[in-house]
C-alpha atoms as a PDB file:
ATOM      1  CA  UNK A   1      15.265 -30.283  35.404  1.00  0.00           C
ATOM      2  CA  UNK A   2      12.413 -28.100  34.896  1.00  0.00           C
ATOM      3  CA  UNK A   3       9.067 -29.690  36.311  1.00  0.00           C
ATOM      4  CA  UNK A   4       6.823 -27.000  34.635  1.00  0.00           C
ATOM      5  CA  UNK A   5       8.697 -26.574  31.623  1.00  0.00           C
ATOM      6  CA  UNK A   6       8.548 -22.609  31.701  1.00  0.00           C
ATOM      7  CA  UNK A   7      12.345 -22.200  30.966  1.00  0.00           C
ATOM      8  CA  UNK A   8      11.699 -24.742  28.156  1.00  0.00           C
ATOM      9  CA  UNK A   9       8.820 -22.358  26.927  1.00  0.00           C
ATOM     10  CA  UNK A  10      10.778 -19.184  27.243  1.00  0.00           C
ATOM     11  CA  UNK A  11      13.975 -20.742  24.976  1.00  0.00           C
ATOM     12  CA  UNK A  12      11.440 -21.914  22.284  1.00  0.00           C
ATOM     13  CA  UNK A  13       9.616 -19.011  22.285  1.00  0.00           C
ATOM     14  CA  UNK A  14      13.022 -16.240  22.310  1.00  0.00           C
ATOM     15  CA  UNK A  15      14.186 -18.778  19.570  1.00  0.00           C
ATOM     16  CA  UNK A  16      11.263 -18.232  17.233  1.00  0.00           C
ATOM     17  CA  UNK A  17      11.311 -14.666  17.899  1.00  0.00           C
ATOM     18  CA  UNK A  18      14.760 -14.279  17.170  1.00  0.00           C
ATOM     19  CA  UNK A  19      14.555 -15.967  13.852  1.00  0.00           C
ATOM     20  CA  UNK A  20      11.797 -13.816  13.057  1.00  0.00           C
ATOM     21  CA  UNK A  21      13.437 -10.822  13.531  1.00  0.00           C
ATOM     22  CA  UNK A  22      16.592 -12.300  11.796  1.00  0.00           C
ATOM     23  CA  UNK A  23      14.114 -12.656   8.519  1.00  0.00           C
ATOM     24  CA  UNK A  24      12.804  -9.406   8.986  1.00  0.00           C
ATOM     25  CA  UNK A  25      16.581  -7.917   8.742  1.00  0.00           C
ATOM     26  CA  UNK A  26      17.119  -9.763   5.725  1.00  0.00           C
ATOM     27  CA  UNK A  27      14.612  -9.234   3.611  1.00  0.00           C
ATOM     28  CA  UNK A  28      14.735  -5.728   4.657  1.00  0.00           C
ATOM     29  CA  UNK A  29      18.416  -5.345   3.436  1.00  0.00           C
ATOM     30  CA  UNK A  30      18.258  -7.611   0.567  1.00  0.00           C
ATOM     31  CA  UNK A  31      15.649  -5.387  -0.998  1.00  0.00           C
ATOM     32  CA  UNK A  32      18.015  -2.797  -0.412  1.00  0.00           C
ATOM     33  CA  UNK A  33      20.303  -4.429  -2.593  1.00  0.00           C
ATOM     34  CA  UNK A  34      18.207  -4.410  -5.692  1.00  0.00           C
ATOM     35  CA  UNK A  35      17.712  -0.677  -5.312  1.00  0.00           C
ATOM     36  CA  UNK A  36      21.031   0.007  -5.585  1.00  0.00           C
ATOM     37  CA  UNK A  37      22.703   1.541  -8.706  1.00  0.00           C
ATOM     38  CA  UNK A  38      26.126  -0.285  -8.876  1.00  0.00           C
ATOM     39  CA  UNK A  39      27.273   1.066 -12.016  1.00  0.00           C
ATOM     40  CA  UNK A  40      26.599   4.395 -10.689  1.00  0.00           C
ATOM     41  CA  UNK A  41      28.570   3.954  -7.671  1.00  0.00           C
ATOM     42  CA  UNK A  42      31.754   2.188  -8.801  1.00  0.00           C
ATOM     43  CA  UNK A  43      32.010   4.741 -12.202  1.00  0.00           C
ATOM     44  CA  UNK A  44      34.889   7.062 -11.664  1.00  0.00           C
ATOM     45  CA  UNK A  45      33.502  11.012 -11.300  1.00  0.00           C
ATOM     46  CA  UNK A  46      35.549  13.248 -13.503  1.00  0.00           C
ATOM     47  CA  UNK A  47      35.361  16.708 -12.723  1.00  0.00           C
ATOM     48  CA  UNK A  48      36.793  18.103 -15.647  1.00  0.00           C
ATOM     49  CA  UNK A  49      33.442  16.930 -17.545  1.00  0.00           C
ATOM     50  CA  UNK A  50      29.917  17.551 -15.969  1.00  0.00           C
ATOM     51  CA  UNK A  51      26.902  16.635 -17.858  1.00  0.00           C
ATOM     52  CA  UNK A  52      24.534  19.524 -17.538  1.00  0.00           C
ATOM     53  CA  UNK A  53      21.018  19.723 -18.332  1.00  0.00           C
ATOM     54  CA  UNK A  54      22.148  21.581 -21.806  1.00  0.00           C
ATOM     55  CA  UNK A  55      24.060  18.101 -22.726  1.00  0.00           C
ATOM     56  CA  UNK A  56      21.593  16.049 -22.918  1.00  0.00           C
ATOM     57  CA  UNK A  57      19.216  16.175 -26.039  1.00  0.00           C
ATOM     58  CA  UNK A  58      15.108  16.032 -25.748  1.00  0.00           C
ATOM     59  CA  UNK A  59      13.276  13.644 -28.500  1.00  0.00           C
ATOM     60  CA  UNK A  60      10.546  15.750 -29.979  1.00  0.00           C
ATOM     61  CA  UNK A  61       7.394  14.628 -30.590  1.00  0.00           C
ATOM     62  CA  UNK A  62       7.702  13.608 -33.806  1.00  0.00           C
ATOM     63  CA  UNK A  63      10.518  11.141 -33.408  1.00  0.00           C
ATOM     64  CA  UNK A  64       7.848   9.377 -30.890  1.00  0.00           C
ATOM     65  CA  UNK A  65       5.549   9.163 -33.739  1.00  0.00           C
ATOM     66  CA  UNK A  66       7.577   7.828 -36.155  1.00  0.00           C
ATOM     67  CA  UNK A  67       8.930   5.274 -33.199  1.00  0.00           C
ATOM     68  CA  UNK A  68       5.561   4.422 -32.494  1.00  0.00           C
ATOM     69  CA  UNK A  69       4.297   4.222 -36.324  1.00  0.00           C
ATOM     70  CA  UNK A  70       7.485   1.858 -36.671  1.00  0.00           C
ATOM     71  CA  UNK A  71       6.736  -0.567 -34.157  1.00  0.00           C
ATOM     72  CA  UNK A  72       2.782  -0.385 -34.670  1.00  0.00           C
ATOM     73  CA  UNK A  73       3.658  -1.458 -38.534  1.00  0.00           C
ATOM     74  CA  UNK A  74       6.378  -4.066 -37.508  1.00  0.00           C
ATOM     75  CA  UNK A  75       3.656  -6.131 -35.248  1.00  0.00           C
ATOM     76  CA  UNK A  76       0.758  -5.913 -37.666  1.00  0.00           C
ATOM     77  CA  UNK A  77       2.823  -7.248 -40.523  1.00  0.00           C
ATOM     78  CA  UNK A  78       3.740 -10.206 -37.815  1.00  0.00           C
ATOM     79  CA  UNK A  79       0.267 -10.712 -37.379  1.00  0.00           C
ATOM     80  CA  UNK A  80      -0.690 -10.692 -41.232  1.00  0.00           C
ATOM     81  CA  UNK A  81       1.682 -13.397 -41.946  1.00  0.00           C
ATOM     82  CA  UNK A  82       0.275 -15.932 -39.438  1.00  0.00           C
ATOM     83  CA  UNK A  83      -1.461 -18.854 -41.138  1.00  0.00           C
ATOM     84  CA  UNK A  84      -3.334 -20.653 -39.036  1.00  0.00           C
ATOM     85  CA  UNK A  85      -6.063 -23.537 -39.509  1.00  0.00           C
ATOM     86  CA  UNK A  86      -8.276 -24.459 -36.059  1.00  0.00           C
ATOM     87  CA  UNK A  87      -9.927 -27.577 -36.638  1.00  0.00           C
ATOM     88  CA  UNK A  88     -12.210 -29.193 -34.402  1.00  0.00           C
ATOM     89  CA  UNK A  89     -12.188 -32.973 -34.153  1.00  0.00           C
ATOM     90  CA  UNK A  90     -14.728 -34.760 -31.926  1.00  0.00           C
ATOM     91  CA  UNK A  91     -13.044 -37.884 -30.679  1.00  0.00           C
ATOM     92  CA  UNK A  92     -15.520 -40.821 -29.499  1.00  0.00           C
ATOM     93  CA  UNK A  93     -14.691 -42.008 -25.812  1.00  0.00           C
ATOM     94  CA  UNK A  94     -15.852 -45.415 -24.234  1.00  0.00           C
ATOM     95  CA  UNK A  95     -17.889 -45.423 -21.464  1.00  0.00           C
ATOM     96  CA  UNK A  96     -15.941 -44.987 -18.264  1.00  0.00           C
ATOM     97  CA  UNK A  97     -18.320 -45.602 -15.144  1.00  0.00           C
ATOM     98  CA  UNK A  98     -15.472 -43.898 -12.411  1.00  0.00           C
ATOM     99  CA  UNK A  99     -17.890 -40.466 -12.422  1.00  0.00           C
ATOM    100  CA  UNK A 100     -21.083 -42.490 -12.591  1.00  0.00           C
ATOM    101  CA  UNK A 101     -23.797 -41.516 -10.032  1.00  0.00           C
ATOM    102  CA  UNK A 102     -25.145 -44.992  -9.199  1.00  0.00           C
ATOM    103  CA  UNK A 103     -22.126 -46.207  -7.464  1.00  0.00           C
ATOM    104  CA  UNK A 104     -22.210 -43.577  -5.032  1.00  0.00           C
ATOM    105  CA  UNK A 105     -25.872 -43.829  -3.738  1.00  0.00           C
ATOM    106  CA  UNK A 106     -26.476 -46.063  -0.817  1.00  0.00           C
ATOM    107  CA  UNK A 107     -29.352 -47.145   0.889  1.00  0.00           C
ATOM    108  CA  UNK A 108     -30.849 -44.675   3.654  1.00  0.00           C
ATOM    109  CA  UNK A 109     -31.134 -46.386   6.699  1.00  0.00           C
ATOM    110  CA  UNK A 110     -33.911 -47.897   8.731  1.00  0.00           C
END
């Protein structure tokens, strides 16, 4: 009924823009989500036990080291125990002509 075909412009147009700003809410809210800490929100409070700052115990400095030196002497004795031979074969191919220069020249014309 439209001769022009502006109404039929304006409906695909608001239609795109709609489902862009649909897409925009979701992925807006949906990265939200993974922010969240569920466990956090769904663990009953009680108030006759608060963790204070006292509570909870600092690792020194030295237990880092020894952490560190623990894991640093795990991997290396991985690494020692690897027993590995690299060989290098060279495998003779036949001639295949399908990257061959010639066939791809023509004549220049006159």
């Amino acid at each position: 009924m439209d001769p022009y075909g502006f109404v039929m412009a304006i409906i695909a147009m608001s239609v795109v823009f709609s489902g862009l700003i649909l897409l925009y809410l979701t992925f807006k809210y949906v990265s939200r989500l993974y922010t969240l800490d569920i466990k956090k929100r769904f663990k009953r409070r009680n108030p006759e036990k608060e963790i204070t700052d006292a509570d909870i115990e600092e690792t020194s400095g030295e237990i880092n080291a020894a952490i560190a030196l623990a894991l640093h002497m795990y991997k290396t004795q991985l690494h020692d125990m690897e027993d590995t031979v690299i060989t290098i074969q060279k495998v003779a191919k036949a001639y295949s002509p399908w990257s061959s220069k010639i066939y791809g020249l023509r004549r220049t014309p006159k």
